[in-house]
Protein backbone atom coordinates (compact mmCIF):
# COMPACT_ATOMS: atom_id res chain seq x y z
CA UNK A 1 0.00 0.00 0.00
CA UNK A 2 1.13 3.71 -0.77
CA UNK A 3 0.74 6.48 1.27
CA UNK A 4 0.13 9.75 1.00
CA UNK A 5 1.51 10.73 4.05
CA UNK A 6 4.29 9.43 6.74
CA UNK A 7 2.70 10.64 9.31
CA UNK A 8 -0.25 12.65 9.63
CA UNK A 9 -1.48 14.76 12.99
CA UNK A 10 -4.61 15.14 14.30
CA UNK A 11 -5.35 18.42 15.69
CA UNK A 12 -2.97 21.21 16.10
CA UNK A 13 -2.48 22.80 19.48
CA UNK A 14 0.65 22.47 21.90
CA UNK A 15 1.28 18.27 21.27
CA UNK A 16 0.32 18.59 17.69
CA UNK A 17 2.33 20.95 16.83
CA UNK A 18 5.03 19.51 18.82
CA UNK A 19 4.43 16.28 16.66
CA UNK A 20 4.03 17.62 13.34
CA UNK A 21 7.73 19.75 14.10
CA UNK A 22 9.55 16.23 15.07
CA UNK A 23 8.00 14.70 12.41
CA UNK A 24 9.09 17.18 9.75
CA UNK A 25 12.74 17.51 11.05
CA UNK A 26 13.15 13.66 10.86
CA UNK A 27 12.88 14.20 7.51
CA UNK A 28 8.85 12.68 7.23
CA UNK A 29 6.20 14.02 5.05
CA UNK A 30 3.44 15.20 7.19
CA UNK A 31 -0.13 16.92 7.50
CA UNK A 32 -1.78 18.20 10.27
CA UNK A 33 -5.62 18.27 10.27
CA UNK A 34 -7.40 20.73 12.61
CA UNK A 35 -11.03 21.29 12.71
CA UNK A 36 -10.56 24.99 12.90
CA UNK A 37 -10.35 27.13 10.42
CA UNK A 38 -6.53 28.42 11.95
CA UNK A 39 -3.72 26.32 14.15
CA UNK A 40 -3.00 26.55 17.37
CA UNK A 41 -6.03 24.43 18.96
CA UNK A 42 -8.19 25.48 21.84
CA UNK A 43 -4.77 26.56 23.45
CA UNK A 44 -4.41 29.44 21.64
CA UNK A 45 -8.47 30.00 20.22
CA UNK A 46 -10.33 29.59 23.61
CA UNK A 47 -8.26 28.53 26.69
CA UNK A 48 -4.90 29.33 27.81
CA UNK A 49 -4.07 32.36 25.46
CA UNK A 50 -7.51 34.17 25.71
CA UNK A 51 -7.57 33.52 29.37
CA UNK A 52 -4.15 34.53 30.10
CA UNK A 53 -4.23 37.90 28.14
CA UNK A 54 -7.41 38.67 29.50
CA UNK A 55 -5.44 38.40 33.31
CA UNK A 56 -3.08 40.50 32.03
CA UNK A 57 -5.75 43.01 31.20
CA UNK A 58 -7.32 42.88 33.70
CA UNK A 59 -3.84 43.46 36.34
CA UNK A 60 -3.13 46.43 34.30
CA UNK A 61 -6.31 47.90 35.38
CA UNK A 62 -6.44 46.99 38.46
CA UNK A 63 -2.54 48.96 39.23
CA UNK A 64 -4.86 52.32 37.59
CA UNK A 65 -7.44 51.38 39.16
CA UNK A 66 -9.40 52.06 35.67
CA UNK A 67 -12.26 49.63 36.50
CA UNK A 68 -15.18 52.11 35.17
CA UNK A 69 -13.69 52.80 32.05
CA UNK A 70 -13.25 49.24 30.26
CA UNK A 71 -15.76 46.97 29.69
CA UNK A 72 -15.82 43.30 29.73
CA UNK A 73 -15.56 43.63 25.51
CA UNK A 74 -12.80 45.78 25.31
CA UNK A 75 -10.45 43.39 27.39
CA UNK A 76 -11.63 40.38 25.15
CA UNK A 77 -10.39 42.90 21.98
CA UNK A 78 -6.95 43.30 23.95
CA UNK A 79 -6.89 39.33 23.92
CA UNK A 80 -7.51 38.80 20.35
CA UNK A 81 -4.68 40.76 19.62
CA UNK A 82 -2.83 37.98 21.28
CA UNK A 83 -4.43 35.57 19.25
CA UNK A 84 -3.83 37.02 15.70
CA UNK A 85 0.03 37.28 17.21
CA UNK A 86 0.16 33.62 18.19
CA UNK A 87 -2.01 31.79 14.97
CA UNK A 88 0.17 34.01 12.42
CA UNK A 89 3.97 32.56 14.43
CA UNK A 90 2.67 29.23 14.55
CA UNK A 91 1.19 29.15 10.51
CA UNK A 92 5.04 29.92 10.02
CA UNK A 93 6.16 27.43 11.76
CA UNK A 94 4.08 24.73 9.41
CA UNK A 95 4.98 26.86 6.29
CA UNK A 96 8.50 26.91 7.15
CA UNK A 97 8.69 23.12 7.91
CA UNK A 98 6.45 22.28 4.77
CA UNK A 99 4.07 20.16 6.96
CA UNK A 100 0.34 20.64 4.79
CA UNK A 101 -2.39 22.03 7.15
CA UNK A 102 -6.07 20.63 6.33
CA UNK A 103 -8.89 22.19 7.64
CA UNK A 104 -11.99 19.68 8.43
CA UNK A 105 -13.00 17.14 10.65
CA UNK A 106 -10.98 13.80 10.87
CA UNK A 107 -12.12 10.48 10.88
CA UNK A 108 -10.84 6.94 10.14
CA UNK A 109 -12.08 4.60 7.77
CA UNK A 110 -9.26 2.19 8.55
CA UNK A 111 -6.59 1.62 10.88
CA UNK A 112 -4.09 3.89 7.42
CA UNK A 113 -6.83 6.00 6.48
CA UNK A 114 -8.68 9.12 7.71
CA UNK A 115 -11.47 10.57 5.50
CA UNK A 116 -11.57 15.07 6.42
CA UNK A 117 -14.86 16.62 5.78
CA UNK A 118 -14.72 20.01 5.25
CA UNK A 119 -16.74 22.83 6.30
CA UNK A 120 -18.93 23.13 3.07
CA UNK A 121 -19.59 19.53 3.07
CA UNK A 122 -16.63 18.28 0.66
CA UNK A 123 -14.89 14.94 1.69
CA UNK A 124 -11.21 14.35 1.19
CA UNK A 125 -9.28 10.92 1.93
CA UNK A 126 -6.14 10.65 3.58
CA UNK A 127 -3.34 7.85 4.30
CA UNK A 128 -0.75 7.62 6.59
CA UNK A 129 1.64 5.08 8.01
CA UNK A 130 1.61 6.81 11.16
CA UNK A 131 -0.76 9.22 13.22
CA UNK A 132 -0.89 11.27 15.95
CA UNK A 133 -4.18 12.30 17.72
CA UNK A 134 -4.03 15.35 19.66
CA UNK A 135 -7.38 16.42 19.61
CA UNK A 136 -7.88 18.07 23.19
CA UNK A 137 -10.67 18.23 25.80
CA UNK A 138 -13.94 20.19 26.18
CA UNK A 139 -15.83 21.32 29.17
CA UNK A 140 -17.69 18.58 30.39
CA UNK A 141 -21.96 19.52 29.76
CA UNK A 142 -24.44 17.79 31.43
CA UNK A 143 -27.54 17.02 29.82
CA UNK A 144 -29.77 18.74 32.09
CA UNK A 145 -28.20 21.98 32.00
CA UNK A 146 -29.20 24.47 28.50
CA UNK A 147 -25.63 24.88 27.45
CA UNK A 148 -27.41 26.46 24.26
CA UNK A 149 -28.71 29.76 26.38
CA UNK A 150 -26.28 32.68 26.39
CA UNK A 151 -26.23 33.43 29.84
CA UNK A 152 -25.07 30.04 30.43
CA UNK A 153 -21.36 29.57 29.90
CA UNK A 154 -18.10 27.42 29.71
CA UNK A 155 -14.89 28.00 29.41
CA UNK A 156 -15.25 27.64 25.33
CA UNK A 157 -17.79 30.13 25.06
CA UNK A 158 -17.22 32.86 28.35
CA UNK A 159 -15.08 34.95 26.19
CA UNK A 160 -17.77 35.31 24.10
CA UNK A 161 -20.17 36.78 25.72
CA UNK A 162 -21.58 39.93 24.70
CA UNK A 163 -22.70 42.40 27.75
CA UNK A 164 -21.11 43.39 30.75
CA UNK A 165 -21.68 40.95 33.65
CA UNK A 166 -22.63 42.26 36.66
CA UNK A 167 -22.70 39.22 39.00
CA UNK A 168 -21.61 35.58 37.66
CA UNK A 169 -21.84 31.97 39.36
CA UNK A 170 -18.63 29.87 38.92
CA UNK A 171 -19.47 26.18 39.35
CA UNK A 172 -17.03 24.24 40.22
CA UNK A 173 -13.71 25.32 41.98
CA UNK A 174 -10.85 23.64 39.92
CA UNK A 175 -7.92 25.62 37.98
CA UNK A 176 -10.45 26.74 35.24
CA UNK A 177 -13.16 27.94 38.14
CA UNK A 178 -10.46 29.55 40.56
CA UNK A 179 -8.94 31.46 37.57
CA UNK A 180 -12.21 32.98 36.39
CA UNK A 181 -13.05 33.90 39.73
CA UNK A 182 -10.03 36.24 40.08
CA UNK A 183 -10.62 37.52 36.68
CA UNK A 184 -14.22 38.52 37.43
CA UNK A 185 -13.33 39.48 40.60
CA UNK A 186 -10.42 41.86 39.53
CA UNK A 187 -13.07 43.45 37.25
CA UNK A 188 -15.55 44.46 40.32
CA UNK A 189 -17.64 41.79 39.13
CA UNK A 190 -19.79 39.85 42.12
CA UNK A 191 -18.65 36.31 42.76
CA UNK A 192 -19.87 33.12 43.89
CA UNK A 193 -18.15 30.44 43.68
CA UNK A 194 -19.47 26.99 44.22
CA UNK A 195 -17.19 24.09 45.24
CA UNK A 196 -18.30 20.53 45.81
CA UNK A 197 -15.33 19.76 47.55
CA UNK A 198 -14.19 21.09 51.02
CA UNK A 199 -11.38 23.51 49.88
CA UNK A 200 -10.17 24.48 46.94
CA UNK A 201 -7.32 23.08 44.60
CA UNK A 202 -6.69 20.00 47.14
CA UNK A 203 -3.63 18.64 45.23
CA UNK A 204 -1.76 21.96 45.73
CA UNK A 205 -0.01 22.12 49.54
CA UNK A 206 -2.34 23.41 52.22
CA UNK A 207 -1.09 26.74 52.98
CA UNK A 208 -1.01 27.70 49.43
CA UNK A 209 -4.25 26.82 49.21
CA UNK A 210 -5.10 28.27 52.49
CA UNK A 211 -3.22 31.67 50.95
CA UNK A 212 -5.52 31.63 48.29
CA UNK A 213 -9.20 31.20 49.91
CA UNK A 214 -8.12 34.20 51.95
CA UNK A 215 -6.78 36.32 49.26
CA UNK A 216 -10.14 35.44 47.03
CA UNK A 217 -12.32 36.31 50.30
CA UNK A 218 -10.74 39.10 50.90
CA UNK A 219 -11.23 40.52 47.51
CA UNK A 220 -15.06 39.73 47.61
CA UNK A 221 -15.24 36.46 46.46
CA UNK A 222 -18.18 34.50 48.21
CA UNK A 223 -16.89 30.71 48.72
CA UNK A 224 -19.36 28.03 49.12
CA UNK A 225 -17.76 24.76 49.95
CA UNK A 226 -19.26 21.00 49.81
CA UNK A 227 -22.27 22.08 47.60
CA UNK A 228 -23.88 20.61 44.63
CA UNK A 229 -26.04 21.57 42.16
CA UNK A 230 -30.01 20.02 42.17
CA UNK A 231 -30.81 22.11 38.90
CA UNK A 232 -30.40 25.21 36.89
CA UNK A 233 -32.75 27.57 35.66
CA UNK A 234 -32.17 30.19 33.71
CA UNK A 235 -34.54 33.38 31.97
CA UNK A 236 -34.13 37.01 30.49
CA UNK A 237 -33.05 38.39 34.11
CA UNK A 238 -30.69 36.19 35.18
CA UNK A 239 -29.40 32.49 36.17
CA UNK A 240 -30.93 30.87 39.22
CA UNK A 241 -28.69 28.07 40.21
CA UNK A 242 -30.34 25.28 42.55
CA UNK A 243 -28.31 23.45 45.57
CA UNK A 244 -29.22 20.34 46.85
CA UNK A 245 -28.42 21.99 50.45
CA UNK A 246 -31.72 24.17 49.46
CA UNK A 247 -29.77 27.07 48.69
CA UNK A 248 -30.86 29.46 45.55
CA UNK A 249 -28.52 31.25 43.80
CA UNK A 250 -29.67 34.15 41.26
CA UNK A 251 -26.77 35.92 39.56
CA UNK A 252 -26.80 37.27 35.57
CA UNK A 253 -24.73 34.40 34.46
CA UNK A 254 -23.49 30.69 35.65
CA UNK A 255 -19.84 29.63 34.24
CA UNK A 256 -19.63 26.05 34.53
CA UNK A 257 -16.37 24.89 35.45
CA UNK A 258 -16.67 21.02 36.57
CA UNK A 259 -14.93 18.81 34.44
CA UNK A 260 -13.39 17.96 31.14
CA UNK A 261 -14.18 15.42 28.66
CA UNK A 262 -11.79 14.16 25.96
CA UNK A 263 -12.45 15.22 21.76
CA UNK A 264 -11.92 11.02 20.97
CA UNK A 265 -15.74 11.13 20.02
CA UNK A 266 -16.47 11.16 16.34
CA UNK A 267 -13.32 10.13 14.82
CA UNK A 268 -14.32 6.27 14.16
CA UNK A 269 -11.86 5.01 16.80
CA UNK A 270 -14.21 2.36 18.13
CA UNK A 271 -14.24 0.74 14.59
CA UNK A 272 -10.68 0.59 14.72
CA UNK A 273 -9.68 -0.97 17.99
CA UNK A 274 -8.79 2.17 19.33
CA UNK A 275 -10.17 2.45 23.58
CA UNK A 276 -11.44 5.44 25.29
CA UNK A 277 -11.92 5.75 29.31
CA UNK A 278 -15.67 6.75 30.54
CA UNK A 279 -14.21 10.55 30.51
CA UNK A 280 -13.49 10.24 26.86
CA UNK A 281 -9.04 9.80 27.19
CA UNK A 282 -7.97 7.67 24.80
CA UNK A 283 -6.15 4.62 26.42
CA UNK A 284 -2.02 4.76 25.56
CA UNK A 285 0.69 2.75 27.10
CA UNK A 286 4.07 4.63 28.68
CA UNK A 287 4.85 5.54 24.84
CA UNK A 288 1.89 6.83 23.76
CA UNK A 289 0.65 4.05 21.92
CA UNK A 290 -3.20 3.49 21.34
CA UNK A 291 -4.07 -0.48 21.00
CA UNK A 292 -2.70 -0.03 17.28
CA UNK A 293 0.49 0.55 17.37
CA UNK A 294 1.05 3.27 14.70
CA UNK A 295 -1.53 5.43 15.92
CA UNK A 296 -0.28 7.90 19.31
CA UNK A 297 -2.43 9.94 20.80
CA UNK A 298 -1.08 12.81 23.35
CA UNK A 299 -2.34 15.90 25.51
CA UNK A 300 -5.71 16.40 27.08
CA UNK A 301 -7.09 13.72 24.87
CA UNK A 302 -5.16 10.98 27.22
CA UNK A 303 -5.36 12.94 30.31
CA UNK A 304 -3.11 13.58 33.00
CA UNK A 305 -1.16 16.02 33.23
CA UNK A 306 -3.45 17.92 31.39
CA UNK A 307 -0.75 20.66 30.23
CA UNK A 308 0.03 22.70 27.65
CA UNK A 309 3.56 22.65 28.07
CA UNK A 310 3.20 18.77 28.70
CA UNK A 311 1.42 18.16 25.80
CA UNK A 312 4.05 19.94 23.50
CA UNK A 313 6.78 17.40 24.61
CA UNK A 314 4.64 14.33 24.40
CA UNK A 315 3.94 14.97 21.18
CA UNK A 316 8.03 14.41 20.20
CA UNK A 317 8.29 12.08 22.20
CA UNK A 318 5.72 10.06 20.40
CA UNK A 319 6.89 10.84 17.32
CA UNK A 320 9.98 9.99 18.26
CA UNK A 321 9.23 6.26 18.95
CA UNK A 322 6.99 6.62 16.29
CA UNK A 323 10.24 7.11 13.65
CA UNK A 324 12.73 5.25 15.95
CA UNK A 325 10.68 2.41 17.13
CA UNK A 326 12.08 3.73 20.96
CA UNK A 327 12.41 7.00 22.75
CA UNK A 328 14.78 7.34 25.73
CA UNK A 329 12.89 10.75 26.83
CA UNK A 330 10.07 11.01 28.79
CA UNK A 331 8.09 13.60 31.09
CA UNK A 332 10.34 14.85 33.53
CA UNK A 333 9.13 13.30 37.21
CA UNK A 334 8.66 17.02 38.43
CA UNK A 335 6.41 18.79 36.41
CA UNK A 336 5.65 22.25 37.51
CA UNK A 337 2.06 23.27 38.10
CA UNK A 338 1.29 27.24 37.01
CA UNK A 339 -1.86 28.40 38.14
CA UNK A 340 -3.31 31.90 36.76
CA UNK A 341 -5.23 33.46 39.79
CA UNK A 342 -4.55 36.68 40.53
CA UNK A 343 -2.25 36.65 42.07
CA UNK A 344 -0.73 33.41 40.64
CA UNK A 345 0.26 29.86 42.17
CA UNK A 346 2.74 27.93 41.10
CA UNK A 347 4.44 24.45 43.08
CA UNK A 348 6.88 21.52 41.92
CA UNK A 349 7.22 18.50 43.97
CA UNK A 350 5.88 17.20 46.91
CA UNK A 351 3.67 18.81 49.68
CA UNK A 352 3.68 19.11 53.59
CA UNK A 353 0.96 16.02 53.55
CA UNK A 354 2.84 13.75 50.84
CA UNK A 355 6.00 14.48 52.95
CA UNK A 356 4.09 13.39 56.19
CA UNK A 357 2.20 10.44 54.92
CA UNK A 358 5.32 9.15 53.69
CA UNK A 359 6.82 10.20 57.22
CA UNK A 360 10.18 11.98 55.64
CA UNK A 361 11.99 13.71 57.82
CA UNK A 362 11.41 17.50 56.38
CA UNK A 363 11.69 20.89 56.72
CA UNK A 364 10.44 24.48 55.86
CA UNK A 365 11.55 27.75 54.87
CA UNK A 366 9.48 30.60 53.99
CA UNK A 367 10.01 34.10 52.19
CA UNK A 368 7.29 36.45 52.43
CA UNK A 369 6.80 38.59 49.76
CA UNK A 370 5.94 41.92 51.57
CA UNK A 371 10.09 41.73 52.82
CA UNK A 372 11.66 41.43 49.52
CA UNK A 373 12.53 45.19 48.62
CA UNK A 374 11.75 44.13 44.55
CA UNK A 375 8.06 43.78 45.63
CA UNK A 376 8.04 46.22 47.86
CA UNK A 377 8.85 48.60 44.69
CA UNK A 378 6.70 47.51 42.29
CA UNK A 379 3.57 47.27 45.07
CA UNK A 380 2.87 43.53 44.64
CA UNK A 381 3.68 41.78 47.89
CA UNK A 382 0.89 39.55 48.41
CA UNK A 383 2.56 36.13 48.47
CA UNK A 384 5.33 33.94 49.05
CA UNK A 385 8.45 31.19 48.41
CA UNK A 386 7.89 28.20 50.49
CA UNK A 387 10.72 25.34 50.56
CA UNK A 388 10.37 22.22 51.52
CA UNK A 389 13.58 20.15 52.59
CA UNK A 390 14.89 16.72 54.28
CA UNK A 391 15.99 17.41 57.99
CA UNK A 392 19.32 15.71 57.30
CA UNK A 393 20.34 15.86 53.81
CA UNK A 394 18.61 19.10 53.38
CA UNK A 395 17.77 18.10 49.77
CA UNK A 396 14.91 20.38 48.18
CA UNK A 397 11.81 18.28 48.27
CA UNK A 398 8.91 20.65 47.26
CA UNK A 399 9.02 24.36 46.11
CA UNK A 400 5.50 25.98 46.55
CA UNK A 401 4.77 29.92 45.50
CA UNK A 402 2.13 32.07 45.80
CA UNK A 403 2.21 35.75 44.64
CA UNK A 404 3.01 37.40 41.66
CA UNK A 405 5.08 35.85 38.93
CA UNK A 406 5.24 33.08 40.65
CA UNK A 407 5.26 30.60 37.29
CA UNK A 408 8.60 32.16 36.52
CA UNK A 409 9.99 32.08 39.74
CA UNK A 410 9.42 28.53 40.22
CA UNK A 411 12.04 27.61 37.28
CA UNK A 412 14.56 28.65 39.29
CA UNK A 413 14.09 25.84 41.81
CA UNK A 414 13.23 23.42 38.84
CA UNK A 415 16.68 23.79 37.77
CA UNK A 416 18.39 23.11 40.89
CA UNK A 417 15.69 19.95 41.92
CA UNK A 418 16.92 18.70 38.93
CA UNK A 419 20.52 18.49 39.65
CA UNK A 420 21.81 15.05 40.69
CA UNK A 421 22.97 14.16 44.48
CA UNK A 422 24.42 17.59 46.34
CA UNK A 423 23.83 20.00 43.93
CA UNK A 424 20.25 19.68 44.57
CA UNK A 425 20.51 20.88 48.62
CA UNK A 426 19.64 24.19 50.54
CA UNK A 427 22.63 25.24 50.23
CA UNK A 428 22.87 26.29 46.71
CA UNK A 429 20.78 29.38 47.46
CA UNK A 430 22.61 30.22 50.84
CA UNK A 431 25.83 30.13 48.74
CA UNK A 432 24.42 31.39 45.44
CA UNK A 433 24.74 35.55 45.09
CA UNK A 434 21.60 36.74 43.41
CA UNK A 435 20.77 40.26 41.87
CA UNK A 436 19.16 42.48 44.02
CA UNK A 437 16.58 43.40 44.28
CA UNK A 438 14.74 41.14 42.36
CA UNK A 439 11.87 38.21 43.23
CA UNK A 440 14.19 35.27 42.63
CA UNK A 441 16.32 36.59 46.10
CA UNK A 442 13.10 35.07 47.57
CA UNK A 443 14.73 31.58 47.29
CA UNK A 444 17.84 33.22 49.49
CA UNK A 445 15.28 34.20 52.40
CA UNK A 446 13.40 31.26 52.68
CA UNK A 447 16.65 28.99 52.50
CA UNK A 448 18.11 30.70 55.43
CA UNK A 449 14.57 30.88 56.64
CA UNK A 450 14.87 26.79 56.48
CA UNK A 451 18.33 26.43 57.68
CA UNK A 452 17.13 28.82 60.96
CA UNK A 453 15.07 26.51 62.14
CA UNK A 454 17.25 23.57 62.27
CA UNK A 455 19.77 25.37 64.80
């Protein structure tokens, strides 16, 4: 059998594109397939980009304190900018690397061929020896809820919506729900948000997350833990969101924020052997293999760790075993965890209760934000750098931030976890000189913080 292709790529966000690059530099012949009308997935279209730049946005009104003068629109046009920046650098990097980009829908007709439909109804067939499915995730709708009304949103449509909210419902307290919230928040907007659990972001470390329920009370937001919805109802005047606890909650609109569900649906994989999880993840072994071998599938689609940055390196690595028939890289062990409240979180390795349960022998520093002159000058000192280290070998164990910038600062102590036997220890930031004043002296403070409390 001929084929068209070597390899072709399914979907074109963070671990497609990382595919289709691999694919082209090993010399393959490749085509990406996306069933929007530009690259760069729901990364760049309706998640991480939009969502970040509208932070941004809002942060720089917030330090003018311009609230009255912007409305929710005019930050989504600042975003889009972002957008048309990103889609045009990544169209490049397909041009440049002749991989083809197809617009339309993919599905298989056999375990070598995909058929793409188009957008005005054309059909075009495709083969490949090898594929890679990087389709993404969606918010997860239930059935009883009207996804179809505009004042009730997800995370795909909430940057489309086209008045000024005045009051909004977040349900559901994860990432997605605890970013919104400072968003909304930041913009004077009133808050609820509804969590079925009984504190936020459990798989962060407790003070952290303790840190953050203050900071979002204490802007306004109104936290309701260990709730859960009985029904939604929604009408010209508002949302009226229905607890099973009997409470009623009536704001203009409800963001639903509980749960993801895998794109796997649609594409023919059943036909082909190909298994999906009751969450919609296609099923891969350690290499990214489906249950046919030349088809991968990476990112959200397979699940954990549900990254952007993750996804961009699985999609190599794939492609990698997919070429080479073996790939000596994998994930690194630590992967850091950025979280876009405002202000942010960000945390690498373990946490007070994974270091207890496993009864290591640890200790703490902390640096506190509102010391470090750098924040002092630029106002933002809300936050801190917490270490966590063994008692005796004083090896770093966890690094946990809170405050701003804190997915930058946390690279620094990626670096040095990284580092094989000594070199990874406390003492590389007592002995290390850093600039002053800047945030990454933070790592100084809390080291000698650490050390302190072992004498």
């Amino acid at each position: 059998m001929s084929y068209q292709y070597d390899v072709i790529v399914i979907g074109s966000g963070p671990g497609g594109e990382g595919a289709a690059m691999k694919a082209s530099k090993e010399g393959k012949r490749v085509a990406v397939i996306d069933r929007l009308s530009e690259v760069g997935g729901n990364c760049t279209h309706r998640t991480t980009i939009p969502s970040k730049a509208l932070r941004h946005a809002v942060q720089q009104l917030a330090s003018v304190g311009r609230f009255r003068e912007a409305g929710f629109q005019d930050l989504l046009r600042s975003a889009e900018s972002v957008i048309r920046q990103q889609v045009s650098m990544r169209r490049t990097f397909y041009e440049r690397n002749l991989v083809d980009v197809i617009c339309g829908n993919a599905v298989f007709i056999d375990p070598h061929t995909v058929e793409t439909v188009f957008a005005d109804g054309g059909r075009e067939r495709h083969t490949a020896q090898g594929f890679v499915i990087a389709t993404g995730s969606r918010p997860y709708r239930p059935p009883d809820v009207d996804f179809s009304h505009p004042r009730i949103l997800d995370s795909d449509t909430v940057l489309s919506v086209k008045e000024n909210p005045r009051s909004i419902t977040i349900y559901g307290a994860g990432v997605i729900g605890c970013e919104y919230a400072s968003i909304f928040r930041g913009l004077r907007i009133k808050v609820n948000l509804i969590n079925s659990r009984d504190r936020l972001l459990a798989f962060l470390d407790d003070e952290i997350v303790d840190a953050l329920s203050y900071h979002l009370r204490d802007q306004g937001v109104l936290i309701r833990h260990h709730e859960e919805y009985g029904k939604v109802e929604v009408g010209e005047d508002g949302v009226r969101l229905h607890l099973k606890s009997n409470k009623l909650i009536h704001t203009d609109f409800l963001l639903w924020a509980q749960g993801r569900t895998g794109n796997s649906d649609g594409m023919g994989l059943e036909a082909i052997g190909v298994q999906t999880n009751e969450r919609g993840s296609i099923v891969v072994n350690e290499n990214y293999q489906t249950a046919q071998p030349h088809i991968y599938a990476v990112g959200d689609v397979v699940g954990y760790p549900n990254l952007a940055s993750a996804a961009y390196d699985q999609g190599r690595f794939a492609v990698t075993h997919l070429v080479f028939g073996m790939c000596e890289y994998h994930l690194v062990e630590n992967i850091p965890t950025g979280i876009y409240t405002i202000p942010e979180i960000s945390s690498i390795g373990l946490t007070e209760r994974e270091l207890t349960d496993k009864k290591v022998p640890y200790e703490m520093g902390h640096a506190f934000f509102r010391h470090l002159a750098r924040a002092q000058i630029t106002g933002r000192t809300t936050g801190m750098l917490k270490l966590l280290f063994h008692r005796e070998t004083l090896a770093i164990l966890g690094i946990h931030c809170f405050g701003d910038q804190a997915s930058e600062i946390i690279h620094i102590g990626q670096a040095i976890m990284a580092q094989p036997g000594e070199a990874n220890t406390l003492m590389y930031f007592i002995n290390t000189t850093f600039n002053y004043p800047t945030m990454a002296e933070a790592y100084r403070v809390a080291a000698l913080n650490g050390l302190n409390r072992l004498r």
